[in-house]
PDB file of N, CA and C in Angstrom:
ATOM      1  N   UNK A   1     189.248 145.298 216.689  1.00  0.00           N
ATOM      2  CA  UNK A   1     190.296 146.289 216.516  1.00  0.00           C
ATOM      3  C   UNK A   1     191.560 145.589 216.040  1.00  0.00           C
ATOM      4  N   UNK A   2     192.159 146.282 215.503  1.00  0.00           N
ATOM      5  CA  UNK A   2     193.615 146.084 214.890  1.00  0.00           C
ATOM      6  C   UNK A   2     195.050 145.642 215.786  1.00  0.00           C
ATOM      7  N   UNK A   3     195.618 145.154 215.472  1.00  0.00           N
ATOM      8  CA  UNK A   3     196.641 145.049 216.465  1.00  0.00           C
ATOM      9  C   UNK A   3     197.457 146.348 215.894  1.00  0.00           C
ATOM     10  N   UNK A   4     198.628 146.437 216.793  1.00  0.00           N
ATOM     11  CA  UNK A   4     199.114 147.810 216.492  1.00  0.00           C
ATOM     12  C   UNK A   4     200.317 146.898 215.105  1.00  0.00           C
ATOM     13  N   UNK A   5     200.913 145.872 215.247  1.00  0.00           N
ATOM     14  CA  UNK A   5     201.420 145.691 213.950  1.00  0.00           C
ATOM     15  C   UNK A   5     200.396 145.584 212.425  1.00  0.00           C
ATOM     16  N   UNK A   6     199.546 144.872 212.669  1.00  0.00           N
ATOM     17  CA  UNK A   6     198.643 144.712 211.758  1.00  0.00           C
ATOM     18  C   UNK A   6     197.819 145.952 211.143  1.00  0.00           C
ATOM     19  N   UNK A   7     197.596 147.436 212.002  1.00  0.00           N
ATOM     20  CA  UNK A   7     197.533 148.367 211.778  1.00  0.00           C
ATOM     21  C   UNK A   7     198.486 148.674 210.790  1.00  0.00           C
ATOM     22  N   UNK A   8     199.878 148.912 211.065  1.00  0.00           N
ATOM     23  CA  UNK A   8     201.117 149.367 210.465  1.00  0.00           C
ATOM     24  C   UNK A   8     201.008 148.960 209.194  1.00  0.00           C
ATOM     25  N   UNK A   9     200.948 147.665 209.077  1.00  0.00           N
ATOM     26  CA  UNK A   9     200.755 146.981 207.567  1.00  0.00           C
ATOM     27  C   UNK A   9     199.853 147.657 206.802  1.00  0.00           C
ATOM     28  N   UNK A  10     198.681 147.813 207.441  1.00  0.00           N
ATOM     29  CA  UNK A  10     197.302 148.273 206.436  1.00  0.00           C
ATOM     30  C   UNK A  10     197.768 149.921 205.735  1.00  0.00           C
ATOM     31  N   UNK A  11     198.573 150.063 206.908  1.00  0.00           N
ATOM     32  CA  UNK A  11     198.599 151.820 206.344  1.00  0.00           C
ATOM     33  C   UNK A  11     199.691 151.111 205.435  1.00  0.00           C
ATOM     34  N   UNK A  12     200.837 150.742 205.646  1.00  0.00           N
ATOM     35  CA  UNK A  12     202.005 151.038 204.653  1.00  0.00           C
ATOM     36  C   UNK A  12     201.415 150.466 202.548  1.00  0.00           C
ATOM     37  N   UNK A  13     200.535 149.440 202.904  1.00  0.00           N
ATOM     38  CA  UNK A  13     200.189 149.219 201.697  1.00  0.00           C
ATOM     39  C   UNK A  13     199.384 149.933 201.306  1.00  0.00           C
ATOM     40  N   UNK A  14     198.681 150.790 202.120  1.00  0.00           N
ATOM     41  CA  UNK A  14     197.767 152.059 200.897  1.00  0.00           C
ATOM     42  C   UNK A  14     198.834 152.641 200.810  1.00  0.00           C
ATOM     43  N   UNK A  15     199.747 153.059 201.367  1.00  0.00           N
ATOM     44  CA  UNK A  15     200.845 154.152 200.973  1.00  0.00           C
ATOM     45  C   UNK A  15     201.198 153.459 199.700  1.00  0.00           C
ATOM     46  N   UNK A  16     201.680 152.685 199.538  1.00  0.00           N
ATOM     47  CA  UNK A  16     201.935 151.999 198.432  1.00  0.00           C
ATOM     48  C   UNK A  16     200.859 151.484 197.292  1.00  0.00           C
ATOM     49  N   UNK A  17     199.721 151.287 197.560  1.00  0.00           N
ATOM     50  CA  UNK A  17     198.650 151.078 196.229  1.00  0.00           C
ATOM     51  C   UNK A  17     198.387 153.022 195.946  1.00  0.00           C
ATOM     52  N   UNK A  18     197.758 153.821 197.078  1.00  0.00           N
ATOM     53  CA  UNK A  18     196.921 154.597 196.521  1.00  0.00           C
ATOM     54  C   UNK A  18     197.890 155.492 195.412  1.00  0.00           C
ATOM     55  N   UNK A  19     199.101 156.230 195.894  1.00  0.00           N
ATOM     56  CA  UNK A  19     199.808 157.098 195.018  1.00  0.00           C
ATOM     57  C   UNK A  19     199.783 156.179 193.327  1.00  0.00           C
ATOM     58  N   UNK A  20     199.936 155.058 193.310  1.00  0.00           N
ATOM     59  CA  UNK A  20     200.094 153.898 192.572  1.00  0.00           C
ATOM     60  C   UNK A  20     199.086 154.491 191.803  1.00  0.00           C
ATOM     61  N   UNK A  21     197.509 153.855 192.044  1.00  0.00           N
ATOM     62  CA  UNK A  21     196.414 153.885 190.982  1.00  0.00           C
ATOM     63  C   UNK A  21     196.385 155.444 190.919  1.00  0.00           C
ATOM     64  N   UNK A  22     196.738 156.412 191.582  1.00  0.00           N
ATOM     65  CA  UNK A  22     196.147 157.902 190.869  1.00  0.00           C
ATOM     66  C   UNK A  22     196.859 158.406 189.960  1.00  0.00           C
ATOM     67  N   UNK A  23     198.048 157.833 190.033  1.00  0.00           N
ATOM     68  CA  UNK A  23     199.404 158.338 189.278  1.00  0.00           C
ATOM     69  C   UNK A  23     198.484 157.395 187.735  1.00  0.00           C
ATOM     70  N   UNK A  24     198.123 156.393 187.304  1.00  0.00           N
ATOM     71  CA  UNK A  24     197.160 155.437 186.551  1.00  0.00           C
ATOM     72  C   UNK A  24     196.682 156.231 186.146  1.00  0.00           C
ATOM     73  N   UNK A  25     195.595 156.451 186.997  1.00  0.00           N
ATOM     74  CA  UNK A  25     194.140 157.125 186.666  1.00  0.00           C
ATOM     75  C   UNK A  25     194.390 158.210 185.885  1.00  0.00           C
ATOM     76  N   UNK A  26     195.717 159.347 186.536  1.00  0.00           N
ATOM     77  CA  UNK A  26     195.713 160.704 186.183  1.00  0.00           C
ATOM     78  C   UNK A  26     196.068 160.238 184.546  1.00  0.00           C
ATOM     79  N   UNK A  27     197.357 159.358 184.181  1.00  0.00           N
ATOM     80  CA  UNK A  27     197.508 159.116 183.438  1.00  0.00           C
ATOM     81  C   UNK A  27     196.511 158.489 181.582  1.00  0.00           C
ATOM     82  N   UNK A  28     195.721 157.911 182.115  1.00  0.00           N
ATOM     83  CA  UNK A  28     194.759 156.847 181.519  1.00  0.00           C
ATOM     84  C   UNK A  28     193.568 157.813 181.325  1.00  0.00           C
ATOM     85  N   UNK A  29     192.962 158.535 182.150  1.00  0.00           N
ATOM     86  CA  UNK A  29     191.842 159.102 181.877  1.00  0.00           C
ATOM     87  C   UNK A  29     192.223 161.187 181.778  1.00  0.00           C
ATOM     88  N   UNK A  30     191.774 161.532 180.760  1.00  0.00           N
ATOM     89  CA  UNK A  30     191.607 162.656 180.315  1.00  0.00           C
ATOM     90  C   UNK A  30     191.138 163.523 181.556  1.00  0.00           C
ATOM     91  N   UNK A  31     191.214 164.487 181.938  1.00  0.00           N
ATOM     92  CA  UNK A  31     190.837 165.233 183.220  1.00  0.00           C
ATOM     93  C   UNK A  31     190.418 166.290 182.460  1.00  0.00           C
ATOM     94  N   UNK A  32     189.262 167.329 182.568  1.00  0.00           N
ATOM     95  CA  UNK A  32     188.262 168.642 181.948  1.00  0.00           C
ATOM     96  C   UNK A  32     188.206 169.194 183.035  1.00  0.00           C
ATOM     97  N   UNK A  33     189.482 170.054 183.388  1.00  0.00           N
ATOM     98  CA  UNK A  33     189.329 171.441 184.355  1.00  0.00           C
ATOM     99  C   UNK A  33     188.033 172.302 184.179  1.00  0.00           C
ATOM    100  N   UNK A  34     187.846 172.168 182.945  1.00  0.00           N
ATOM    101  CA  UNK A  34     186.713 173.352 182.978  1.00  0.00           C
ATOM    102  C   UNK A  34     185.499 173.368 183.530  1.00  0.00           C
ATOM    103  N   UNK A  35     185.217 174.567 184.120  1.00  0.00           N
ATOM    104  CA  UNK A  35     183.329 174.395 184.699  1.00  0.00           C
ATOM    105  C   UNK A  35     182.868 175.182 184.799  1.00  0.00           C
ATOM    106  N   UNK A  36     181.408 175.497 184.763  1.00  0.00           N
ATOM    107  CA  UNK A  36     180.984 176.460 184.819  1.00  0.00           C
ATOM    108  C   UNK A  36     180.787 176.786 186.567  1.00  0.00           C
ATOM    109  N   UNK A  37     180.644 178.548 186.760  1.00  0.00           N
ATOM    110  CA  UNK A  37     180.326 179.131 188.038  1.00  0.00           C
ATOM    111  C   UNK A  37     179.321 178.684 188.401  1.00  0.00           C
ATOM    112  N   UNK A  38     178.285 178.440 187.705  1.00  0.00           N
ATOM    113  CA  UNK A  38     176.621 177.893 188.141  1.00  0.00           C
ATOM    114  C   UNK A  38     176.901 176.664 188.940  1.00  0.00           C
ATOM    115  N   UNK A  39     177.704 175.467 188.032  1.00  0.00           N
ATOM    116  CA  UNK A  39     177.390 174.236 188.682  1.00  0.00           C
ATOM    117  C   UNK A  39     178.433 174.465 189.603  1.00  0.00           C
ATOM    118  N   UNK A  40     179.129 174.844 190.204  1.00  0.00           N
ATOM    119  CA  UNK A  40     179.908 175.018 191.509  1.00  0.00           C
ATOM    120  C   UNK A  40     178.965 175.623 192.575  1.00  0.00           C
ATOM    121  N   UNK A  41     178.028 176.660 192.241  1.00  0.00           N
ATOM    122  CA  UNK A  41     177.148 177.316 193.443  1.00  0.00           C
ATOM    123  C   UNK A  41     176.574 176.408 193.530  1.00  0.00           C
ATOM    124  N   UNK A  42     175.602 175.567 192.524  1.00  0.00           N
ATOM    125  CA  UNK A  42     174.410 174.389 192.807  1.00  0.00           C
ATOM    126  C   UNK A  42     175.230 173.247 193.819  1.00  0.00           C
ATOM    127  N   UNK A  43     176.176 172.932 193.380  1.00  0.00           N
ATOM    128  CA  UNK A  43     177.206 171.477 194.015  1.00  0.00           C
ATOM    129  C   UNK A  43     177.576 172.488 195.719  1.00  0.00           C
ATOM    130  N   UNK A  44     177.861 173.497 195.556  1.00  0.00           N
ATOM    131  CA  UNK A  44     178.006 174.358 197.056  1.00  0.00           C
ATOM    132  C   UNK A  44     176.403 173.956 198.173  1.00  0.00           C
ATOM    133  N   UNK A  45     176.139 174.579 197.231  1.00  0.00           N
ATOM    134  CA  UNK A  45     174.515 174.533 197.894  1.00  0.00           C
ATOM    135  C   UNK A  45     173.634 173.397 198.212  1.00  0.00           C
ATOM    136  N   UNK A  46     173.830 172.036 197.407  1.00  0.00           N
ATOM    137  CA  UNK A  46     173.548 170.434 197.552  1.00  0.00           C
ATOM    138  C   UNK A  46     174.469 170.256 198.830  1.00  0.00           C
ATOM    139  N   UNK A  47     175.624 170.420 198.921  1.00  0.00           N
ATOM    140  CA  UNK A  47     177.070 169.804 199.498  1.00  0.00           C
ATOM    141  C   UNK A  47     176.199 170.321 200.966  1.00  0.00           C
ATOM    142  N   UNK A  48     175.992 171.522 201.198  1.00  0.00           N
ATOM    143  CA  UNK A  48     175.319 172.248 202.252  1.00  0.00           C
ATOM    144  C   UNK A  48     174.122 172.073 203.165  1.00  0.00           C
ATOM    145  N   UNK A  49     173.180 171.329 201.770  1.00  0.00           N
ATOM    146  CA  UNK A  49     171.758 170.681 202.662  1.00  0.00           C
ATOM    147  C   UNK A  49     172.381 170.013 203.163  1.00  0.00           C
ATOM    148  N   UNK A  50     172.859 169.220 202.361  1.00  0.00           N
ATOM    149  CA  UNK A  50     173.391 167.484 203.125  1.00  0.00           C
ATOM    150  C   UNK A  50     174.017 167.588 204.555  1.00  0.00           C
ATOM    151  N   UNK A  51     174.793 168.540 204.390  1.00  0.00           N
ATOM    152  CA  UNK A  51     175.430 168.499 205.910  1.00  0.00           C
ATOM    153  C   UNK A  51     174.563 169.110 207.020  1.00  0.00           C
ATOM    154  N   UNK A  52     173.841 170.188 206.530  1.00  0.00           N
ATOM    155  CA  UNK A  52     173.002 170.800 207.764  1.00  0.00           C
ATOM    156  C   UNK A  52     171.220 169.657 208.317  1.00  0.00           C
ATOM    157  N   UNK A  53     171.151 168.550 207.150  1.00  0.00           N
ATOM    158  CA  UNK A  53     170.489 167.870 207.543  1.00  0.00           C
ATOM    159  C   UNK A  53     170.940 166.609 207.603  1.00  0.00           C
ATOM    160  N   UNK A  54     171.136 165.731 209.039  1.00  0.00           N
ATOM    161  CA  UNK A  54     171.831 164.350 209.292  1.00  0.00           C
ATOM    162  C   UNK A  54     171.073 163.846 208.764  1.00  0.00           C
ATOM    163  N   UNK A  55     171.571 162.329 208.127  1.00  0.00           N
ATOM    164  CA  UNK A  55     170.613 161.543 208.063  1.00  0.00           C
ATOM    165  C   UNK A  55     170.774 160.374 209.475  1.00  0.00           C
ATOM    166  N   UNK A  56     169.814 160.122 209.947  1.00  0.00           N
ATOM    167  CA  UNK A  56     169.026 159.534 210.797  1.00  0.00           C
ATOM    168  C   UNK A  56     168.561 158.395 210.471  1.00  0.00           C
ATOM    169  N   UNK A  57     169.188 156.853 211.292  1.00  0.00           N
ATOM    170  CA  UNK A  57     168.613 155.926 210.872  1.00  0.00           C
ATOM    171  C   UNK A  57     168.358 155.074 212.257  1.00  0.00           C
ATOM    172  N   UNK A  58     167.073 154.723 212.353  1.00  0.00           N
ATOM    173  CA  UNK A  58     166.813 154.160 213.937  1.00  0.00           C
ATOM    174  C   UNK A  58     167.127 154.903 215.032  1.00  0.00           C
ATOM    175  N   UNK A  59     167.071 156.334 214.640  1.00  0.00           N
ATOM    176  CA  UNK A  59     167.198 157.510 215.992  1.00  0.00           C
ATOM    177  C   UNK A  59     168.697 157.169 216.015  1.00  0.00           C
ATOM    178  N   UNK A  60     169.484 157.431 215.186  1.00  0.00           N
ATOM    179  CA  UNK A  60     170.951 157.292 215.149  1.00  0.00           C
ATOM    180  C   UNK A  60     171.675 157.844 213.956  1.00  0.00           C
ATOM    181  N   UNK A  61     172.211 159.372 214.378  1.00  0.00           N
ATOM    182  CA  UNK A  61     172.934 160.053 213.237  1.00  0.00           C
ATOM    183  C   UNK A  61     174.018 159.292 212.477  1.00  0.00           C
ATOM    184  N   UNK A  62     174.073 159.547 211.164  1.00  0.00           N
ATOM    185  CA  UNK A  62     174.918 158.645 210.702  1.00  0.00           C
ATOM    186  C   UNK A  62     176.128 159.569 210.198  1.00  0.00           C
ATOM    187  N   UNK A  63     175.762 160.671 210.179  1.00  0.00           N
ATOM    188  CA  UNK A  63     176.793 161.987 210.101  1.00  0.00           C
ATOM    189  C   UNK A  63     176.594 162.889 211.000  1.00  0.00           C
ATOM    190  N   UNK A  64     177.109 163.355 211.953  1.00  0.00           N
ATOM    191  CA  UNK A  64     176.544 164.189 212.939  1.00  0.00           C
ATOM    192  C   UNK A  64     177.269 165.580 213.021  1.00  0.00           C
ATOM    193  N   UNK A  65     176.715 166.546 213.141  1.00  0.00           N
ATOM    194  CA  UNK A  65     177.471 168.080 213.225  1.00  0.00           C
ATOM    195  C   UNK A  65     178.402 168.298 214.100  1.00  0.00           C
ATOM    196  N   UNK A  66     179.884 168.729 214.028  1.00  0.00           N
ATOM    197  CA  UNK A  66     180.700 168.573 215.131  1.00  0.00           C
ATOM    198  C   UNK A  66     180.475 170.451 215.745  1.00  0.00           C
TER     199      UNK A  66
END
């Protein structure tokens, strides 16, 4: 575990990298709002197995239903 200063640090520098690279990213790479209704129900419906079935490794959920 973290010390509680050494904690502090870890957060303040993602505060400081993450806004950083998305502000990049948004910039640098082209973004395509567009989509179709289909692939949103299919990506709904994938997103959905996944969660209603854990995966299980050595009798040990690795995502578990709250």
């Amino acid at each position: 575990m973290l010390s509680r200063k050494k904690q502090l640090a870890v957060w303040l520098i993602w505060l400081a990298i993450w806004p950083t690279v998305m502000i990049l990213l948004f910039n640098y790479e082209f973004v395509n709002a567009s989509f179709r209704l289909s692939d949103l129900l299919v990506f709904i419906i994938l997103t959905s197995m996944v969660a209603y079935l854990p995966i299980t490794i050595n009798k040990t959920p690795i995502f578990s239903r709250v």
